[in-house]
N, C-alpha and C. Protein backbone atom coordinates (compact mmCIF):
# COMPACT_ATOMS: atom_id res chain seq x y z
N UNK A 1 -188.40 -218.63 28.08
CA UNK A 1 -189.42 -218.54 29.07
C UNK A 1 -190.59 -219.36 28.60
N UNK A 2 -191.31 -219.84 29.37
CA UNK A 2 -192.06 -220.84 29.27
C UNK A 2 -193.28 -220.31 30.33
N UNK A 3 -194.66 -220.30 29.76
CA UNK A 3 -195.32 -219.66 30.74
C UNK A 3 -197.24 -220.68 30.13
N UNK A 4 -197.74 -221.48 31.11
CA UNK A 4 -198.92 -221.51 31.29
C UNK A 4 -199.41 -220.84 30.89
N UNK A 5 -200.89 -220.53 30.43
CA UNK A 5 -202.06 -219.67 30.38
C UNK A 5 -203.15 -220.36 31.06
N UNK A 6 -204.06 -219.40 32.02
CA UNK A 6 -205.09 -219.60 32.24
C UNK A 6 -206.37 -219.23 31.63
N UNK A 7 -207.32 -219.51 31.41
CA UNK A 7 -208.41 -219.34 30.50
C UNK A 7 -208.83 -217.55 31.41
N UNK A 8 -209.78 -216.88 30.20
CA UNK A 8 -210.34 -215.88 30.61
C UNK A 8 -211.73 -216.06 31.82
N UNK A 9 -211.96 -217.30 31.86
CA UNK A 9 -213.49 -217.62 32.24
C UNK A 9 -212.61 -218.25 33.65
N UNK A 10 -212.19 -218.00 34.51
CA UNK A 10 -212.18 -218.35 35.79
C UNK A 10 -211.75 -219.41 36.12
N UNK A 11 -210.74 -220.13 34.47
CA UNK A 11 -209.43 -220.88 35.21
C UNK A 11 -210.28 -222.68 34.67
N UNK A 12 -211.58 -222.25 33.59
CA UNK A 12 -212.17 -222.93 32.66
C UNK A 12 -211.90 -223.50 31.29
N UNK A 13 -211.56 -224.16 30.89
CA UNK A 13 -211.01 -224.10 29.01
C UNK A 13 -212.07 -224.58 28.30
N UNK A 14 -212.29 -223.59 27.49
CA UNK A 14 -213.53 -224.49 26.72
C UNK A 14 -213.19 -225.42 25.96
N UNK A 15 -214.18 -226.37 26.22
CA UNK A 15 -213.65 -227.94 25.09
C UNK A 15 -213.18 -227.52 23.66
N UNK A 16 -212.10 -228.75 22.99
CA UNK A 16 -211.88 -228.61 21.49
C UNK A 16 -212.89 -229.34 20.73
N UNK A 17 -212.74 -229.43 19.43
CA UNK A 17 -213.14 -229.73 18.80
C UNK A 17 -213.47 -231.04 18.85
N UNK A 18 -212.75 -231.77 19.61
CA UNK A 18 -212.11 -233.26 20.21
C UNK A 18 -212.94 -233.39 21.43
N UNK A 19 -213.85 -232.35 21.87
CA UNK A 19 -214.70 -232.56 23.20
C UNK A 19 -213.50 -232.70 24.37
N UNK A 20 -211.67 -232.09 24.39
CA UNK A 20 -211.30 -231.85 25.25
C UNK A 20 -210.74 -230.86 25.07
N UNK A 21 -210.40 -230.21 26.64
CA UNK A 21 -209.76 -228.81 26.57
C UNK A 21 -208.56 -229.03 26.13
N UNK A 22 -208.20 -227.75 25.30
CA UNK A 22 -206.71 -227.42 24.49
C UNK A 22 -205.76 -227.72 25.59
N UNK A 23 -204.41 -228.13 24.88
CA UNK A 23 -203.42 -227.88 25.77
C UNK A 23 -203.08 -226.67 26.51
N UNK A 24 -202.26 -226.03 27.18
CA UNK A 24 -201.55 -225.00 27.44
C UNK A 24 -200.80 -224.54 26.66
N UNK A 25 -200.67 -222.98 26.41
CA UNK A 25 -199.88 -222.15 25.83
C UNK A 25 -198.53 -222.17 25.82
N UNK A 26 -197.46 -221.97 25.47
CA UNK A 26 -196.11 -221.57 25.85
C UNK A 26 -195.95 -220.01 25.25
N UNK A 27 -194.72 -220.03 25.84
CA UNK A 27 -194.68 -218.27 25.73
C UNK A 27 -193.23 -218.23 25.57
N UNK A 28 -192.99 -218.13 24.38
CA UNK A 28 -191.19 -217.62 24.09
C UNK A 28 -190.93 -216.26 23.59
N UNK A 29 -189.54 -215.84 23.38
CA UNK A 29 -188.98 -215.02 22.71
C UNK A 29 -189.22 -215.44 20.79
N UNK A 30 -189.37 -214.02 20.23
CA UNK A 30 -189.56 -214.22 19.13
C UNK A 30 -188.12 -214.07 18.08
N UNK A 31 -188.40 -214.85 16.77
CA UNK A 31 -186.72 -214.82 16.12
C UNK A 31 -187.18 -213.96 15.29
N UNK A 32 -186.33 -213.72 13.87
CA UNK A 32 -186.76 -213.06 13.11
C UNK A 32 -187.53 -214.23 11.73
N UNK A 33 -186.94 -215.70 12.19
CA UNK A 33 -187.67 -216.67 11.63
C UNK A 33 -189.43 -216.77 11.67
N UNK A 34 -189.84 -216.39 12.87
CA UNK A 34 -191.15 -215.95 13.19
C UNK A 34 -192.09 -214.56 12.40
N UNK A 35 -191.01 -213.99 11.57
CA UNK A 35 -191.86 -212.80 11.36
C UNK A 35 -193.26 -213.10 10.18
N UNK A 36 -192.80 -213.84 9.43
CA UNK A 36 -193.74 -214.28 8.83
C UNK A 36 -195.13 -214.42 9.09
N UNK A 37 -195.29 -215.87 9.90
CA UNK A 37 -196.52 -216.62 11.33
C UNK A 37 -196.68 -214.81 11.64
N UNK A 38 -195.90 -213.89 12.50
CA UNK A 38 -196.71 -212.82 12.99
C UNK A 38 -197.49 -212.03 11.95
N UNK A 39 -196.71 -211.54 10.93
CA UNK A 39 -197.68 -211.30 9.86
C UNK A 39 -198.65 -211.40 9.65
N UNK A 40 -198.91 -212.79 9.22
CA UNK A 40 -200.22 -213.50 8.76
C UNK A 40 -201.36 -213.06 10.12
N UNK A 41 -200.74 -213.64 11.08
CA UNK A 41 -201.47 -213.30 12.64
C UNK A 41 -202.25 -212.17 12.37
N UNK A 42 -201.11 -211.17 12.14
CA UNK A 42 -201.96 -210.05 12.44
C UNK A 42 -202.90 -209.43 11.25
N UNK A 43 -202.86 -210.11 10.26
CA UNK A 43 -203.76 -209.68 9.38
C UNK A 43 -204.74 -210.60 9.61
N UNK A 44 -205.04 -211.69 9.94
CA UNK A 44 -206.08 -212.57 10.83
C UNK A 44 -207.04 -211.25 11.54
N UNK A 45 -206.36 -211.26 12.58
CA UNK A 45 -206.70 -210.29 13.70
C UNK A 45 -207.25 -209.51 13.36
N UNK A 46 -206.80 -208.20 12.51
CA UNK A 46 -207.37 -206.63 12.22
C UNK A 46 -208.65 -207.17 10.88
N UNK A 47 -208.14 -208.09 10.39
CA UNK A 47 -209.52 -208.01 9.35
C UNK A 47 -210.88 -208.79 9.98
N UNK A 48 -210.59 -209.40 11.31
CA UNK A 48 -211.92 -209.81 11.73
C UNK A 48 -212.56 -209.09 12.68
N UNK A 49 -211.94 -207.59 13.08
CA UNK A 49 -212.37 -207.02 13.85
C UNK A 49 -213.18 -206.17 12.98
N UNK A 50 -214.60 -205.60 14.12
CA UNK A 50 -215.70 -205.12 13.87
C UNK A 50 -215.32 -203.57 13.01
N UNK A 51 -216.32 -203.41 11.95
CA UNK A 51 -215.90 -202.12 10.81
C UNK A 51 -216.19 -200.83 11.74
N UNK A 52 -215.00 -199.80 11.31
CA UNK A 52 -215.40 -198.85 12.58
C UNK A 52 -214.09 -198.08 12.88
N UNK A 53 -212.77 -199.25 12.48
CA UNK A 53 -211.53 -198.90 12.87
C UNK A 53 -211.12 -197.77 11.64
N UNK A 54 -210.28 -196.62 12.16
CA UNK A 54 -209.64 -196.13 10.75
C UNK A 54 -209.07 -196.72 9.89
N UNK A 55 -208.86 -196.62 8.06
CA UNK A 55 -208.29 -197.63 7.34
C UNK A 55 -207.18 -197.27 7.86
N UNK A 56 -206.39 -195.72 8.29
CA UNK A 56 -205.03 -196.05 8.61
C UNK A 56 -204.43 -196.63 9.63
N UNK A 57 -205.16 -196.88 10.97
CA UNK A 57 -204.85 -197.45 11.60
C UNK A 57 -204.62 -198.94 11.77
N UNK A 58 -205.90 -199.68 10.93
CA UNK A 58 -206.11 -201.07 10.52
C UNK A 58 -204.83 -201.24 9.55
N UNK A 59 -204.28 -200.64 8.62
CA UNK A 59 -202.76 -200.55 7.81
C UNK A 59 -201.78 -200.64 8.53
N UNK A 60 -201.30 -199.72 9.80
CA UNK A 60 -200.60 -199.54 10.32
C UNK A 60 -200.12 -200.98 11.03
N UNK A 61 -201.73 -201.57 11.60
CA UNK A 61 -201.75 -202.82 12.65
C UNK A 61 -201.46 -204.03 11.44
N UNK A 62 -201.30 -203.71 10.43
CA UNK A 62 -201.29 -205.02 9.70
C UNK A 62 -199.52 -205.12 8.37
N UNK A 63 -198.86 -205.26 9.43
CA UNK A 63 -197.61 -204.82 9.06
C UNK A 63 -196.82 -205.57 7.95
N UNK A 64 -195.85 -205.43 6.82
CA UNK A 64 -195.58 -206.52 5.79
C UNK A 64 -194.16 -207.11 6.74
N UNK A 65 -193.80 -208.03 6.18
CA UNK A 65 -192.67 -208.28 6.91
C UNK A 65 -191.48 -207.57 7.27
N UNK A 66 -191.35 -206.63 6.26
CA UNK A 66 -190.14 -205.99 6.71
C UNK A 66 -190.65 -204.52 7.48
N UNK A 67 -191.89 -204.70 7.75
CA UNK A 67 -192.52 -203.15 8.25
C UNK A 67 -192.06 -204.10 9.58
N UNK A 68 -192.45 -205.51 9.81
CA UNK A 68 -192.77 -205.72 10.96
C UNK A 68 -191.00 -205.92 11.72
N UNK A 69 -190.09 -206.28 10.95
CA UNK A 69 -188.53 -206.57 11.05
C UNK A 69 -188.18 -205.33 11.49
N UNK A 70 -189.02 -203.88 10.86
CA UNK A 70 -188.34 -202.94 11.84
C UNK A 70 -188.59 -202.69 12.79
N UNK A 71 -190.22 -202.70 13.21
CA UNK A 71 -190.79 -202.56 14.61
C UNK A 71 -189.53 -203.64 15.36
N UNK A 72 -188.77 -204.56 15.15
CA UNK A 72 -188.77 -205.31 16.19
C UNK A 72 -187.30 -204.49 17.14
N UNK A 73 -187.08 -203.41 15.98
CA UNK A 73 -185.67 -202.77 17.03
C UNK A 73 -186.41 -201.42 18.18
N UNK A 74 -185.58 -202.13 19.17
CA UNK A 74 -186.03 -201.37 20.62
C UNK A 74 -187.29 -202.28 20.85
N UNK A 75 -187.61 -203.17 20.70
CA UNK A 75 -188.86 -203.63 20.91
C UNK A 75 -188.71 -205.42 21.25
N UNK A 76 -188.94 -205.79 22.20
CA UNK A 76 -188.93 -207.38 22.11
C UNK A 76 -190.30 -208.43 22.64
N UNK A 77 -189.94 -209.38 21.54
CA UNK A 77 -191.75 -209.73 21.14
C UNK A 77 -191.49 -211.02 21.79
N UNK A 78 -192.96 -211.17 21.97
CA UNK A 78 -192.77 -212.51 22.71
C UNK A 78 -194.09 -213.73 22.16
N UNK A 79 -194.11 -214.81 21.59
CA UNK A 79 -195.39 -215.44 21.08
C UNK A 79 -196.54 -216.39 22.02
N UNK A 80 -196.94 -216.89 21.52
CA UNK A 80 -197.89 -217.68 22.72
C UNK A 80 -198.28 -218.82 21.50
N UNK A 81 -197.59 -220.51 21.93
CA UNK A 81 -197.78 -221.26 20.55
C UNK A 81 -198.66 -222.57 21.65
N UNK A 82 -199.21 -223.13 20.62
CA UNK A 82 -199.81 -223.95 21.15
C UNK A 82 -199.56 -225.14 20.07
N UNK A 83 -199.10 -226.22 20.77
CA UNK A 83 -199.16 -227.31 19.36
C UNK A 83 -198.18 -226.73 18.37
N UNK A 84 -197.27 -225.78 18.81
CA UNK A 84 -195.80 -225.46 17.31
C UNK A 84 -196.52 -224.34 16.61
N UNK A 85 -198.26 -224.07 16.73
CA UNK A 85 -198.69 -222.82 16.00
C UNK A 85 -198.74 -221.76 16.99
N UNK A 86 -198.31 -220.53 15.97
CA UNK A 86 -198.30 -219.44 16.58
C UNK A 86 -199.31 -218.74 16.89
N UNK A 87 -200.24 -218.22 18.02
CA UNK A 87 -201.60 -218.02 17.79
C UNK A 87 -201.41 -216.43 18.63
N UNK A 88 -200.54 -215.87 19.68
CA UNK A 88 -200.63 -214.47 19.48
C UNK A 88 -199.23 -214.16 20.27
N UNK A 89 -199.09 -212.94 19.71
CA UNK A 89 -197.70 -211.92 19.84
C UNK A 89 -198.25 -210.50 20.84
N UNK A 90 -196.80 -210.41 21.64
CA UNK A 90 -197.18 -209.02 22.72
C UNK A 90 -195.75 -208.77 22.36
N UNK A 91 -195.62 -207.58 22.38
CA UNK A 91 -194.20 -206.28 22.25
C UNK A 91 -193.85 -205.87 23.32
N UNK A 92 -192.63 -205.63 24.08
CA UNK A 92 -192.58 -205.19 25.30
C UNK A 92 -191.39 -204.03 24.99
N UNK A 93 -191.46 -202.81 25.15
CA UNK A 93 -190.59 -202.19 25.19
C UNK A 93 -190.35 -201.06 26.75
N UNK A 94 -188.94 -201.28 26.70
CA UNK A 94 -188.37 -200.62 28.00
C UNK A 94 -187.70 -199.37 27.93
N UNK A 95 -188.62 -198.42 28.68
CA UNK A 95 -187.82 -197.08 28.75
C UNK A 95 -187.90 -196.66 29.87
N UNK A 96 -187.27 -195.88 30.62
CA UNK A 96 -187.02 -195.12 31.67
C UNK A 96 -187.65 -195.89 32.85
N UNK A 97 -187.19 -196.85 32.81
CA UNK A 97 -187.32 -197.96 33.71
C UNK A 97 -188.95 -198.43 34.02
N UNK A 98 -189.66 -198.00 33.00
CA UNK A 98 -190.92 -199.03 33.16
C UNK A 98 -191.07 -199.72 32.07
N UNK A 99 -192.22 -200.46 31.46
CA UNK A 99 -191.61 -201.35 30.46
C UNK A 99 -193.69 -200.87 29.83
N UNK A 100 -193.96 -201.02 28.74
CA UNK A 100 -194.96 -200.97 27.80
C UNK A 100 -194.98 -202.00 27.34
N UNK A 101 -196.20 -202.57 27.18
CA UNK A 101 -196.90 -203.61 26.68
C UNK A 101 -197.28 -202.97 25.26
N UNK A 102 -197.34 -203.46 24.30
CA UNK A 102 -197.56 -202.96 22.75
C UNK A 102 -198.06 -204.46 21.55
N UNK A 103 -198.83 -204.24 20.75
CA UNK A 103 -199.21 -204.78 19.69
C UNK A 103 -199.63 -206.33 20.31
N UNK A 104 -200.45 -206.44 21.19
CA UNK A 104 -200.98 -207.71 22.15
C UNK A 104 -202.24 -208.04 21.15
N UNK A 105 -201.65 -209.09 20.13
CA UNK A 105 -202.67 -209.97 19.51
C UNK A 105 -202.77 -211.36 19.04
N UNK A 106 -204.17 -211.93 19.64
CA UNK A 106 -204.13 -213.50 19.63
C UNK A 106 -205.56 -213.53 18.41
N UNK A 107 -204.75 -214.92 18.10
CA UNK A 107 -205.80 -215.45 17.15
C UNK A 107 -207.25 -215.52 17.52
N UNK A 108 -208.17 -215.29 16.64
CA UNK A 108 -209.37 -214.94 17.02
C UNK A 108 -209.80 -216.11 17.18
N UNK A 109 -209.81 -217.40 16.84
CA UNK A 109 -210.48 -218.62 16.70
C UNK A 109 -210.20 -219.56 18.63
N UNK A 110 -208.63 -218.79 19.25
CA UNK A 110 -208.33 -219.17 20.20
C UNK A 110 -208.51 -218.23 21.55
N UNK A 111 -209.42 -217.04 21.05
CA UNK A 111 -209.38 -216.52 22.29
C UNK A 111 -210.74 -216.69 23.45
N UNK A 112 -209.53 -215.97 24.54
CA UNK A 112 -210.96 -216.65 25.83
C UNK A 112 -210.19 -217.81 26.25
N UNK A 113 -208.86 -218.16 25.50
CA UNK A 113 -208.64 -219.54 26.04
C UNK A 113 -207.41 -219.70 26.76
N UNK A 114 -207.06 -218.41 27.23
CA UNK A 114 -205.87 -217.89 28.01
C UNK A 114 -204.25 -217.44 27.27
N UNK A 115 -204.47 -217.33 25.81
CA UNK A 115 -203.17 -216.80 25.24
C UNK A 115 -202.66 -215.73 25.66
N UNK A 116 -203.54 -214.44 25.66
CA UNK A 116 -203.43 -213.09 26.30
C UNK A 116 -202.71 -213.39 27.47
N UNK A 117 -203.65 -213.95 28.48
CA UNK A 117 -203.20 -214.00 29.93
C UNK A 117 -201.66 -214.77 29.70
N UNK A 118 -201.64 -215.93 28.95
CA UNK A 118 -199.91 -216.09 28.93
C UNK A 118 -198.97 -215.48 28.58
N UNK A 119 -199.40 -214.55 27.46
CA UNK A 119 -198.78 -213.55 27.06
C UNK A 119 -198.21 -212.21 28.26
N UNK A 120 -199.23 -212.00 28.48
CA UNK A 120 -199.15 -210.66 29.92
C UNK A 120 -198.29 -211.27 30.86
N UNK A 121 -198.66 -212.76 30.85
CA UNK A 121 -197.98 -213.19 32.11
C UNK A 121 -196.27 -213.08 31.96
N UNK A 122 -196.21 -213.68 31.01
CA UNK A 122 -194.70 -214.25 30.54
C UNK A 122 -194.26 -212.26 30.31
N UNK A 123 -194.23 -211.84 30.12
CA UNK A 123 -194.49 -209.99 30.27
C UNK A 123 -193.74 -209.53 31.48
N UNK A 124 -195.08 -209.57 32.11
CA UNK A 124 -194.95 -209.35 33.83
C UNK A 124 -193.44 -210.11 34.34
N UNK A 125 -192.73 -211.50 34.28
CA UNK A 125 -192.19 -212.03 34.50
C UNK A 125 -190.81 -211.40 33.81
N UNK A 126 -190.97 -211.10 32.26
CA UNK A 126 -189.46 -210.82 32.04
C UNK A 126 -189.93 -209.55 32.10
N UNK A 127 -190.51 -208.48 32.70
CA UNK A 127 -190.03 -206.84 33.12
C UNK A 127 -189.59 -207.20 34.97
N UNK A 128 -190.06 -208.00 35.21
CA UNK A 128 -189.55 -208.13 36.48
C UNK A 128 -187.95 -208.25 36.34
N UNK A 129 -187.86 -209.39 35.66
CA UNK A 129 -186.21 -209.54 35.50
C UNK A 129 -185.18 -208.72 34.89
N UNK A 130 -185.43 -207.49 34.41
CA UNK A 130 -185.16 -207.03 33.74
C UNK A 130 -185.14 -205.45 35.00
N UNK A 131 -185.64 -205.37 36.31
CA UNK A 131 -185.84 -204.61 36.99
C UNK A 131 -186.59 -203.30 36.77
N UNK A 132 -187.82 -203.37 35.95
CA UNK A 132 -188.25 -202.40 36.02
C UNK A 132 -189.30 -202.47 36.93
N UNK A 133 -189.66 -200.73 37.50
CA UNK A 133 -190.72 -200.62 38.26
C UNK A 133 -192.00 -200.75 38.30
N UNK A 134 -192.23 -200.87 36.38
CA UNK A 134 -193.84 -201.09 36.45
C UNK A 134 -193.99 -201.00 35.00
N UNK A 135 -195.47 -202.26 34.36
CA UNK A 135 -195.50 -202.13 33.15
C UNK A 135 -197.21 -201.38 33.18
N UNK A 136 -197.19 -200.97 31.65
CA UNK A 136 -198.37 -200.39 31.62
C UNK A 136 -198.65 -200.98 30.15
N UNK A 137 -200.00 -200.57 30.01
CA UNK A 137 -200.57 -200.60 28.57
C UNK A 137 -201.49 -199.68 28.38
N UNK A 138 -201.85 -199.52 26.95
CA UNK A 138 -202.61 -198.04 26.28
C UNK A 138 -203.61 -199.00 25.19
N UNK A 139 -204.37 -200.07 25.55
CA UNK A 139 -205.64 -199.96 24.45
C UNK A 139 -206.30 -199.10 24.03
N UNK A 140 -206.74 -199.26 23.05
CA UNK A 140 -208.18 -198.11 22.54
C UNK A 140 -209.06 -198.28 23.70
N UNK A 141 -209.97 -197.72 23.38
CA UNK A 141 -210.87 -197.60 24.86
C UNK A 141 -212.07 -198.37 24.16
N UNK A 142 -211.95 -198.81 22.84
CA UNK A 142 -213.55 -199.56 22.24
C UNK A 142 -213.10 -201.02 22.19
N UNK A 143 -211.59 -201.25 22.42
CA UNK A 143 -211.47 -203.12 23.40
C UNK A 143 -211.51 -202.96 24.73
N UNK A 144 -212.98 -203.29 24.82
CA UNK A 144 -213.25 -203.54 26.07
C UNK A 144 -213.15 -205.07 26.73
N UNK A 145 -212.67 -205.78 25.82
CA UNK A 145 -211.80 -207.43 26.06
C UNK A 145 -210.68 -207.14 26.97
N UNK A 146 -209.67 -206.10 25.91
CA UNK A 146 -208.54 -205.68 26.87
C UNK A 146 -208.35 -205.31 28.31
N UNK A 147 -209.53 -204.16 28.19
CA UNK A 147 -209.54 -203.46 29.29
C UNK A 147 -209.67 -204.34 30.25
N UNK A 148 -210.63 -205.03 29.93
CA UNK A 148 -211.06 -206.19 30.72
C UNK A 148 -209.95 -207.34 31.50
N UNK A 149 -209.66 -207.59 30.55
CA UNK A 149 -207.91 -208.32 30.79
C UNK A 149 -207.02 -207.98 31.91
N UNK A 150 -206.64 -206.21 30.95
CA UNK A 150 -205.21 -205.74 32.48
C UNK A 150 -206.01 -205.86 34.02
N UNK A 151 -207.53 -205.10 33.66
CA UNK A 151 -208.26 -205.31 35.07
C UNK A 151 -208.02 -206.55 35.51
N UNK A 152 -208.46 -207.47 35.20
CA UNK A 152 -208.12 -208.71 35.86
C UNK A 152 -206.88 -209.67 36.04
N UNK A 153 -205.70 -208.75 35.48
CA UNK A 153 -204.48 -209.16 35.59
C UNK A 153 -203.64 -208.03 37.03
N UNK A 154 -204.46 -207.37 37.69
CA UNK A 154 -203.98 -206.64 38.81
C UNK A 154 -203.61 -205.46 37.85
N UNK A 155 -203.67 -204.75 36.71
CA UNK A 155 -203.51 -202.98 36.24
C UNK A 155 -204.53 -202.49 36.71
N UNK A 156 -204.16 -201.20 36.78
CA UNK A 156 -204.95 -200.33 37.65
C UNK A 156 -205.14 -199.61 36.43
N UNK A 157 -206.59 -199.12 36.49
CA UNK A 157 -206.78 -197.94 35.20
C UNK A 157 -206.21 -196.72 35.78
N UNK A 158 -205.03 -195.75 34.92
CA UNK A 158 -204.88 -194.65 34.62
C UNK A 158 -205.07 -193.25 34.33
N UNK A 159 -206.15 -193.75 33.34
CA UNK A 159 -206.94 -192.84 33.07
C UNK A 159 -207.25 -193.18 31.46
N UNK A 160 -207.38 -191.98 30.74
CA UNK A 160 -207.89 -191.88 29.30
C UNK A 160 -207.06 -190.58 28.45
N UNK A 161 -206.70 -191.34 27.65
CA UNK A 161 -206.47 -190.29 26.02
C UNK A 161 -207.45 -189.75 25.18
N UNK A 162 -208.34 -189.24 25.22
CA UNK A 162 -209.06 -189.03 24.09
C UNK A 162 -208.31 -188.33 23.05
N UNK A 163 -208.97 -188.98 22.16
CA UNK A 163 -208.85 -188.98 20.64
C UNK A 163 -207.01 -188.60 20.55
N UNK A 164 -206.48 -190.17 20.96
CA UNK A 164 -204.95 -190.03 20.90
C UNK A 164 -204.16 -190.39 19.59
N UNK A 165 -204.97 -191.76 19.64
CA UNK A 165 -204.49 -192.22 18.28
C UNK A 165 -205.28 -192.80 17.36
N UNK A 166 -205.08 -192.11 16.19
CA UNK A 166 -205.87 -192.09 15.20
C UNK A 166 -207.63 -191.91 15.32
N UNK A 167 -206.92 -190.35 15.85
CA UNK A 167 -208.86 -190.08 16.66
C UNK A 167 -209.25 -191.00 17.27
N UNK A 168 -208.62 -191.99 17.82
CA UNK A 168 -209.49 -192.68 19.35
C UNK A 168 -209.04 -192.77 20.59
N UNK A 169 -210.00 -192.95 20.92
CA UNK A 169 -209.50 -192.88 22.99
C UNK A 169 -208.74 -194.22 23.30
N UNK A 170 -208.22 -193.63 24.37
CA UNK A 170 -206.96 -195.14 24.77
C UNK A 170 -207.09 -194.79 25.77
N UNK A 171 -207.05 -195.55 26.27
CA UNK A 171 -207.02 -196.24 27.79
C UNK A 171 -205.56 -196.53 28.66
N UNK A 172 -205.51 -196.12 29.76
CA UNK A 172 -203.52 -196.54 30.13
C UNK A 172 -204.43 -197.24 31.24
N UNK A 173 -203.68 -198.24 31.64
CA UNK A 173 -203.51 -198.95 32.65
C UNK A 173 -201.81 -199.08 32.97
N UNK A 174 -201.29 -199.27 34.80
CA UNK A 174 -200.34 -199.64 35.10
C UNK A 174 -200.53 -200.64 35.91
N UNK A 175 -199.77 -201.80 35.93
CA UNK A 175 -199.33 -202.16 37.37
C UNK A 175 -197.69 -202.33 37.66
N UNK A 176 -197.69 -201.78 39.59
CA UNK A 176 -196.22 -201.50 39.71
C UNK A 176 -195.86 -202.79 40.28
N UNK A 177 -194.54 -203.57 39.91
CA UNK A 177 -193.93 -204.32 40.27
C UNK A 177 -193.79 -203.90 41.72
C-alpha cells in the first residue's frame, strides 16, 4: 500500500531545509527487517516528550527489539518513509470485527508534515479491505495533537477513561466505515 500524506496545516508543507517542501510519505507494511529503524523511532519519540509521563509507561513505549518482535503477533504495523527513512509506525489490530489503531508514532523533527495523516490514512484503507465496521483509537487525553488528528480525520469522540492506563485518561475515538 502506498498512501500520500497531507500536511496537518490545511494541505500546506512546510519548507525543507532546501527552502522546498518535503516529498510525500509512503505507507507500507512492516517486515521484521524494520524492527530495528522502529526501535530507535520510538525511543526518539518517548524521550522528547514533555516530563510528566510515568517511567513505566515511557519503558513500556520504548520497546527493545525483541519486546517489539513480540508486540508484532496479532498486531500489523504499518511505516510512513520518506526518502527510504523510516519516520513513523501505527499498529492496527483486528478484533471482533472493528480494527484499533495502536502505538501511532512519527518522528518528532517531521511532524505537522502529514506522516500521521498517512499513516491513519493507509489504516482506514486496509481496515476497509479487510471488512471491518469501524476503527477506533484510545490516546491519553494529555495528546492533544492526537486528539486533534482523529478529529480531523472524521473520528468521532467516544468518550473518556479516566485514569485507565497507567493512571491516565484516554480518550476513544471511532469512526464507522
Amino acid at each position: 500500500m502506498a498512501t500520500e500524506g497531507t500536511s496537518d496545516r490545511g494541505g500546506e508543507r512546510p519548507p525543507g531545509a532546501n527552502g522546498k517542501s518535503p516529498g510525500p510519505f509512503s505507507v507500507d507494511r512492516t517486515t521484521h527487517l524494520d524492527v530495528p529503524a522502529i526501535c530507535a523511532l520510538l525511543k526518539k519519540v518517548w524521550e522528547a516528550e514533555p516530563p510528566g509521563l510515568p517511567n513505566e509507561l515511557l519503558k513500556a513505549w520504548q520497546p527493545t527489539p525483541l519486546e517489539f518482535t513480540s508486540r508484532m503477533e496479532g498486531v500489523t504495523y504499518f511505516c510512513a518513509r520518506r526518502d527510504g527513512r523510516l519516520l513513523g509506525v501505527l499498529g492496527l489490530e483486528l478484533a471482533h470485527g472493528s480494527c484499533r489503531l495502536v502505538h501511532l508514532a512519527v518522528d518528532p523533527d517531521v511532524r505537522r508534515q502529514g506522516a500521521a495523516t498517512a499513516l491513519v490514512a493507509g489504516a482506514i484503507e486496509w481496515a476497509r479491505r479487510a471488512n471491518v465496521a469501524s476503527v477506533w483509537a484510545d490516546p491519553l487525553a494529555r495528546f492533544s495533537a492526537a486528539s486533534a488528528l482523529f478529529s480531523r480525520l472524521g473520528f468521532a469522540g467516544a468518550g473518556t477513561l479516566h485514569k485507565h492506563e497507567w493512571n491516565q485518561d484516554v480518550q476513544l475515538f471511532e469512526r464507522v466505515l
